[in-house]
Protein backbone atom coordinates (compact mmCIF):
# COMPACT_ATOMS: atom_id res chain seq x y z
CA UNK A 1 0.00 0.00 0.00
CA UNK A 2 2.67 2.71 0.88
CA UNK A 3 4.61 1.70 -2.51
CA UNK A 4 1.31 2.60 -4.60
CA UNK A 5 0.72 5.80 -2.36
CA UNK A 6 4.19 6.59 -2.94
CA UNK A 7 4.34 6.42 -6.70
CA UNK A 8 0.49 8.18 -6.62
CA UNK A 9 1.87 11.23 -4.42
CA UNK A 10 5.20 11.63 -7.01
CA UNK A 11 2.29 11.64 -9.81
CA UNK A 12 0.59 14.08 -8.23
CA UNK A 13 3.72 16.76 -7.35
CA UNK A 14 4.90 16.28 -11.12
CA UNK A 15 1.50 17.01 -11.97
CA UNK A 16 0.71 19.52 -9.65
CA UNK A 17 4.27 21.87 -10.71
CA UNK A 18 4.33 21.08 -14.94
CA UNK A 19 0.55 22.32 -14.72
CA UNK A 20 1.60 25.70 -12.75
CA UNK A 21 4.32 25.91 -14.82
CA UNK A 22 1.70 25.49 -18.10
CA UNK A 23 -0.92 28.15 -16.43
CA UNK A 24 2.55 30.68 -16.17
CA UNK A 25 3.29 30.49 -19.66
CA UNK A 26 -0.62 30.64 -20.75
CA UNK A 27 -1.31 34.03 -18.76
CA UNK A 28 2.05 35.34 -21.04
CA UNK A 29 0.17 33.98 -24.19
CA UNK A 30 -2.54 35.38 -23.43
CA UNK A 31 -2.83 38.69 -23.93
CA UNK A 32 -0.60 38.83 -26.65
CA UNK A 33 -2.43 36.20 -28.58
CA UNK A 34 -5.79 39.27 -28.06
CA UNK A 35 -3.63 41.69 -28.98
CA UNK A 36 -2.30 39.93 -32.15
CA UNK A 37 -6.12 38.53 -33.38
CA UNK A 38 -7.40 42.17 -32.95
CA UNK A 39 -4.85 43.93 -34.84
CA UNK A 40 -5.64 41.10 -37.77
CA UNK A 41 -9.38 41.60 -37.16
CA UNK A 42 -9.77 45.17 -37.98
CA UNK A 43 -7.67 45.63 -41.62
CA UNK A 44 -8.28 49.35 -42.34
CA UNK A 45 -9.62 50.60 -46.04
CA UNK A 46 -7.29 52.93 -48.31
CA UNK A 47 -4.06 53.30 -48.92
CA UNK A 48 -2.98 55.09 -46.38
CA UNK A 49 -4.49 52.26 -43.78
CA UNK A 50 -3.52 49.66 -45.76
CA UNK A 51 0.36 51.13 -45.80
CA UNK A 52 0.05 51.55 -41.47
CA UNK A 53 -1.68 48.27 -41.43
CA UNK A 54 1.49 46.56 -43.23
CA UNK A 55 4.34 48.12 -41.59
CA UNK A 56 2.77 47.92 -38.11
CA UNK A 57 2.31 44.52 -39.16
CA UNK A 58 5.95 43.59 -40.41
CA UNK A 59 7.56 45.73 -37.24
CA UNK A 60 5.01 44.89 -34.20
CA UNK A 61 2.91 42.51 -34.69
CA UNK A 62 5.23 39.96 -36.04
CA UNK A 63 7.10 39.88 -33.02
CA UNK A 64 4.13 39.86 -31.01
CA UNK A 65 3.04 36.05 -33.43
CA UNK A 66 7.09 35.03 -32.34
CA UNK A 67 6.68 35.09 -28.98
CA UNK A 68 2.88 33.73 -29.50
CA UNK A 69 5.02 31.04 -31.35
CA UNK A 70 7.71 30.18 -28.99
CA UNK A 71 4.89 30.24 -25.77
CA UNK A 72 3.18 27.48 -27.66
CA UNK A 73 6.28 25.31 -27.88
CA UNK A 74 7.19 25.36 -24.56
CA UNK A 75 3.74 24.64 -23.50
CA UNK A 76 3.68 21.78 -26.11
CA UNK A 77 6.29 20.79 -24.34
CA UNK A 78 5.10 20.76 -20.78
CA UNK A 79 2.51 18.98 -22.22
CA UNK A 80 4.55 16.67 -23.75
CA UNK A 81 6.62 15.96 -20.29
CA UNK A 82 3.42 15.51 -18.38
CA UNK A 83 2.13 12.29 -21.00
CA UNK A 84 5.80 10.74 -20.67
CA UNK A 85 5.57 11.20 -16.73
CA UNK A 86 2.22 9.47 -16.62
CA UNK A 87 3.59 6.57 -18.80
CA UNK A 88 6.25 6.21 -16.46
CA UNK A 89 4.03 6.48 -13.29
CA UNK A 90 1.92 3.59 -15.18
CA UNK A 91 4.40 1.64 -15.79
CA UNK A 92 5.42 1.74 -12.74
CA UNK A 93 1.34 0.77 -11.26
CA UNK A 94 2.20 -2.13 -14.12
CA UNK A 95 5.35 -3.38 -12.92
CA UNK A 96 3.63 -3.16 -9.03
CA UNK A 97 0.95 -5.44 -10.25
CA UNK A 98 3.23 -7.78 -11.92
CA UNK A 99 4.93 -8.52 -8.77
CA UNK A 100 2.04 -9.39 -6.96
CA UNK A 101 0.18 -11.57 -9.24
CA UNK A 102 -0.39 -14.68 -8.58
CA UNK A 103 0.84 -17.46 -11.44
CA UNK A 104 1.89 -14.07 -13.26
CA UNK A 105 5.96 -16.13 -14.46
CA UNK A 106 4.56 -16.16 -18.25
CA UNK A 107 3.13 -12.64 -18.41
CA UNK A 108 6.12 -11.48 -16.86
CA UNK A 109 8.45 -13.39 -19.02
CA UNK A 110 6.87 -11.70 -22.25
CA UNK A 111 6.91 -8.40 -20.27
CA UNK A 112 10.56 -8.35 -19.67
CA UNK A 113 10.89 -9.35 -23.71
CA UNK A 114 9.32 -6.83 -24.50
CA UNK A 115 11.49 -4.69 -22.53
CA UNK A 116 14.53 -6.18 -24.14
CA UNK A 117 12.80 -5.33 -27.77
CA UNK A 118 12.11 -1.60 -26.56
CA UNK A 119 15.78 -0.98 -25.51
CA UNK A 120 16.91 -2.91 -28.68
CA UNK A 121 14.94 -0.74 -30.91
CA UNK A 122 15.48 2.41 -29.29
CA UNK A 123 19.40 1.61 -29.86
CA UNK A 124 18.63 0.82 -33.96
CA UNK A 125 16.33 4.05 -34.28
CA UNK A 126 19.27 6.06 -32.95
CA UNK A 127 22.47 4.48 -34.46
CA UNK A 128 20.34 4.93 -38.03
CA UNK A 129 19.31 8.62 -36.91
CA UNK A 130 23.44 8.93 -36.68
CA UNK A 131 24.23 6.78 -39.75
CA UNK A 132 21.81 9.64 -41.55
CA UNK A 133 23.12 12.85 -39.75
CA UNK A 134 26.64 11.27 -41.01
CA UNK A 135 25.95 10.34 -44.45
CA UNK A 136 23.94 14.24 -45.04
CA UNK A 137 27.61 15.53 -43.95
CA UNK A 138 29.28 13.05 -46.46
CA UNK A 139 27.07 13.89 -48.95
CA UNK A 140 27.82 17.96 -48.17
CA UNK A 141 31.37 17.42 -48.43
CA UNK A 142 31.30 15.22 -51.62
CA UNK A 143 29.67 18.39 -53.71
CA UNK A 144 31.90 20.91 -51.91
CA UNK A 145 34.94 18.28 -53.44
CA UNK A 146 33.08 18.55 -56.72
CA UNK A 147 33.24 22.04 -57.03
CA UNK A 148 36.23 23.30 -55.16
CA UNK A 149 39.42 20.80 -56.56
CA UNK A 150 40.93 21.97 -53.18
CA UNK A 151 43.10 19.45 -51.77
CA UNK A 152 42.42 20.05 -48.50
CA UNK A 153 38.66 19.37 -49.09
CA UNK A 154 39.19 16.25 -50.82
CA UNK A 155 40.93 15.07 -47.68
CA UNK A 156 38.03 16.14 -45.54
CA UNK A 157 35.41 14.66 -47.88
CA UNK A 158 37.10 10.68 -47.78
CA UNK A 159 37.23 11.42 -44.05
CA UNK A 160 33.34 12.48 -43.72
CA UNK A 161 32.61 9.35 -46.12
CA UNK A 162 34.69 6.81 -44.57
CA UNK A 163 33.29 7.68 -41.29
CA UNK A 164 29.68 7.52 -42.51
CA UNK A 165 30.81 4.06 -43.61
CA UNK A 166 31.02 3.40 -40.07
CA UNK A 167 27.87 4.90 -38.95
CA UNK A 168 25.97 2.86 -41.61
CA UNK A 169 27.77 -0.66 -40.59
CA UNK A 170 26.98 0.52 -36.88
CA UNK A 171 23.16 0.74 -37.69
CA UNK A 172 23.37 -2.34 -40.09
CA UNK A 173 24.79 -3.93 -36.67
CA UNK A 174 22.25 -2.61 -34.01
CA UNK A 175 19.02 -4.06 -37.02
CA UNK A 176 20.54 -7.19 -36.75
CA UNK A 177 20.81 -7.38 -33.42
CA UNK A 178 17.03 -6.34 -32.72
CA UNK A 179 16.26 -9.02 -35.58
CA UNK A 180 17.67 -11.30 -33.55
CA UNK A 181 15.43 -10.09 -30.65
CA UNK A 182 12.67 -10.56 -32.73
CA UNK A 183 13.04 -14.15 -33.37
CA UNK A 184 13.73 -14.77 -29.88
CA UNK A 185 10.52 -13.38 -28.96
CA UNK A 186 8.73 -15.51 -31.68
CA UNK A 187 9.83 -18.32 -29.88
CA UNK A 188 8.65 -17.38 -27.05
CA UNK A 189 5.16 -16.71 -28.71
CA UNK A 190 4.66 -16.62 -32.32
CA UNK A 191 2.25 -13.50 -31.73
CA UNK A 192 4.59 -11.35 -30.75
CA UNK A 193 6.15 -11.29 -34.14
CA UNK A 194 3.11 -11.24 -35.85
CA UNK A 195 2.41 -8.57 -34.11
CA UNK A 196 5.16 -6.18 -34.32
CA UNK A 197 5.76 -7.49 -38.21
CA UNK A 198 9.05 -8.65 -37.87
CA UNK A 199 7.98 -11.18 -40.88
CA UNK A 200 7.78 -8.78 -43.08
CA UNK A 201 9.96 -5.17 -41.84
CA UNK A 202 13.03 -6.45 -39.97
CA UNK A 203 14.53 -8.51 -42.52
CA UNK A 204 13.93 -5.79 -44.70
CA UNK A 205 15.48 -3.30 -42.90
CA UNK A 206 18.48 -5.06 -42.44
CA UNK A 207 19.02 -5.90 -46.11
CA UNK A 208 18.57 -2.19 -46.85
CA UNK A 209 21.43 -0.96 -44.65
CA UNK A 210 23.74 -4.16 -45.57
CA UNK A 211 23.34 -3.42 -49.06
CA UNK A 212 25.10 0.38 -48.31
CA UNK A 213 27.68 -0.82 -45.42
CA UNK A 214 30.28 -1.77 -47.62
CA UNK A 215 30.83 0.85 -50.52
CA UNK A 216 32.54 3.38 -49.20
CA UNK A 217 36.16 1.95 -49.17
CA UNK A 218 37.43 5.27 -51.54
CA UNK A 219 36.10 8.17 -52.54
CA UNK A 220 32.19 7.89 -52.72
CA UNK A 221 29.93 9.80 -54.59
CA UNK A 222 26.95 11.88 -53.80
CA UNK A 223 24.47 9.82 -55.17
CA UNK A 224 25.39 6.89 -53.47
CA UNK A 225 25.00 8.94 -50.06
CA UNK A 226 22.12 10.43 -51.03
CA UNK A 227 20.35 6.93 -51.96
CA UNK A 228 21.92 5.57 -48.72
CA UNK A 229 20.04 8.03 -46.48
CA UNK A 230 17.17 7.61 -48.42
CA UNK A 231 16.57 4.08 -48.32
CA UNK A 232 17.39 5.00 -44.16
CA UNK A 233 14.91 7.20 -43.32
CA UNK A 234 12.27 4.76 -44.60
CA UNK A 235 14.08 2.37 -42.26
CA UNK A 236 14.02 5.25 -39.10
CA UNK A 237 9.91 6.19 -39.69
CA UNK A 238 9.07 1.97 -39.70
CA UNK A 239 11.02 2.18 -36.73
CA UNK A 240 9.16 4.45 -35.01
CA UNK A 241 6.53 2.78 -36.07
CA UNK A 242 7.84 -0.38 -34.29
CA UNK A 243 8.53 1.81 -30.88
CA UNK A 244 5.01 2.55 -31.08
CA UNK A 245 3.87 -1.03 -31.31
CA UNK A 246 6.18 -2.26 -28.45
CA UNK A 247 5.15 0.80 -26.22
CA UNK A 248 1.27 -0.53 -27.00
CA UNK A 249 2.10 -4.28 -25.96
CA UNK A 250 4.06 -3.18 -23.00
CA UNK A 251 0.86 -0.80 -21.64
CA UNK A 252 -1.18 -3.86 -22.17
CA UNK A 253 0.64 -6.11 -19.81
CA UNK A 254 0.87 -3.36 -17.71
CA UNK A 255 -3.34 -3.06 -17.65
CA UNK A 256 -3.75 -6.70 -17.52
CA UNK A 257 -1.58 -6.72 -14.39
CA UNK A 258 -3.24 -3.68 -13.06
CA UNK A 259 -6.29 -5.02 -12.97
CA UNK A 260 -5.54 -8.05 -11.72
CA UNK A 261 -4.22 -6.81 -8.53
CA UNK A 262 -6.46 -3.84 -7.77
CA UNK A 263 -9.31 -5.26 -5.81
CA UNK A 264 -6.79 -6.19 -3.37
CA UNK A 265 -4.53 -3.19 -3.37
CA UNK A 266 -7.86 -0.16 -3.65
CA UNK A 267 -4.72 2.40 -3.47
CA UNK A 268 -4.28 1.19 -7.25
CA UNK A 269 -7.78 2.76 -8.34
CA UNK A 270 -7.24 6.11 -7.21
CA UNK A 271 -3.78 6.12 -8.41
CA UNK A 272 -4.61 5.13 -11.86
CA UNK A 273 -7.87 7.89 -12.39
CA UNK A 274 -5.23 10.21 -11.23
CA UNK A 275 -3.10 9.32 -14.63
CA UNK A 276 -6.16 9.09 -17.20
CA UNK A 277 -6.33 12.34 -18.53
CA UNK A 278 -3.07 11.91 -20.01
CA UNK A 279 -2.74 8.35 -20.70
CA UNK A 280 -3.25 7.40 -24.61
CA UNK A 281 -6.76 6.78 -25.42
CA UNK A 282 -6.74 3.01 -26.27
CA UNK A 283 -5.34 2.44 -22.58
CA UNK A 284 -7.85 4.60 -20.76
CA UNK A 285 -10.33 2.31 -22.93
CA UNK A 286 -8.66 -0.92 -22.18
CA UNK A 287 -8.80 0.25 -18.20
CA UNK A 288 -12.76 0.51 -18.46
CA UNK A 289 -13.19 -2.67 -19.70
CA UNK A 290 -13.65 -5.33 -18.21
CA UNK A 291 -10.49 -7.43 -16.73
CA UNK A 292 -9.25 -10.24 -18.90
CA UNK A 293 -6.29 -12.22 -20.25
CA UNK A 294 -3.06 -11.46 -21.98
CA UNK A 295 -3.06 -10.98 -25.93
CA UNK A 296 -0.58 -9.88 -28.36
């Protein structure tokens, strides 16, 4: 009981500052974004008004729509930190309930799996993220080689390729490796793959990126770079869309255990209607109904 009121309380100081800190930067907003929609709602007639109206415009108000702009972002992002803190408070709830199940060994042995598939793909989505960064830079240097015939640029353009080489074989490494996890966690259930569409993406992805990890042994040119990154951003956004999937089977264990364990720990139920306003919606739905078995 004090380990759920614990986590509940932390919930509830996170909460309790981010949305102080949100009401702050919305009483800023505020009254420039009046100021900003009234100046735009009365456009004056003739040229005279129409000549004030667009310098007044260009010198005022468009500062006044910056700030507007940069207010929003940072409340985005409060917003944004207060989702990912509720995740993490849930998953913590999830992990709670796990450990007090009873005959709970197999739903906690494809929980940790999944874990081990959320790390591995985390580590894939960011050494391709590099492998991209890298290869843009090659690519850069490659035209400035082209048009320059500066010795000193040439140098710096095999050194930008070569190590871009390296960033793709890294990524080409870290695919392989979640592949791997992949067909681990088929064995463990064949759903799981199905599921996250290992069949038919991670083989894929890793043929993509093996196919580029070996050309650049000399000079490279800009159109191999430029089809390397291409064919690795389609590999980063099904990646993401892969995080996404594991972050949905790992919330689902988490429910299942939640609300296996709640009648006897009641702490649990106000702890979790605490989080639901910023939970994702197919987890607040999954909460409400009613309490049933693990599925992938």
């Amino acid at each position: 009981m004090a380990h759920i009121q614990n986590i509940h309380q932390s919930w509830l100081d996170t909460a309790r500052v981010l949305d102080a800190e949100k009401e702050e930067l919305n009483k800023q907003r505020a009254p420039l974004a009046v100021r900003s929609a009234d100046f735009k709602a009365n456009k004056p007639a003739g040229l005279w008004g129409k000549l004030t109206y667009a310098f007044t415009k260009a010198t005022k108000i468009a500062l006044v729509d910056r700030k507007v702009r940069k207010l929003d972002t940072q409340i985005a992002s409060k917003d944004f930190a207060q989702r990912k803190a509720a995740e993490d408070v849930y998953r913590q709830l999830g992990e709670f309930g796990l450990s007090k199940m009873q005959n709970g060994e197999t739903l906690l042995d494809h929980y940790m799996d999944l874990r081990i598939t959320r790390h591995k793909t985390e580590t894939a989505t960011q050494a391709v993220a590099s492998a991209i960064r890298q290869s843009k830079d090659a690519s850069d240097y490659e035209m400035f080689d082209m048009a320059s015939n500066n010795a000193g640029i040439s140098l710096l353009s095999y050194l930008e390729t070569d190590e871009a080489a390296d960033h793709i074989k890294a990524a080409g490494a870290a695919l392989t490796d979640l592949n791997k996890q992949l067909r681990s966690a088929e064995k463990l259930d064949p759903a799981i793959a199905a599921e996250l569409q290992s069949e038919n993406n991670l083989d894929l992805f890793v043929d993509m990126v093996s196919d580029f990890a070996g050309i650049f042994t000399s000079y490279s040119n800009m159109k191999k770079l430029d089809k390397a990154v291409e064919k690795m951003q389609t590999v980063q956004s099904s990646l993401q869309e892969l995080e996404v999937e594991v972050d949905k089977g790992l919330r689902h264990i988490q429910t299942v255990a939640i609300q296996a364990v709640q009648k006897q720990h009641p702490d649990m139920v106000a702890a979790v209607e605490a989080l639901q306003a910023h939970l994702p919606a197919e987890t607040v739905a999954e909460l409400k109904a009613p309490p049933r078995s693990f599925k992938l």
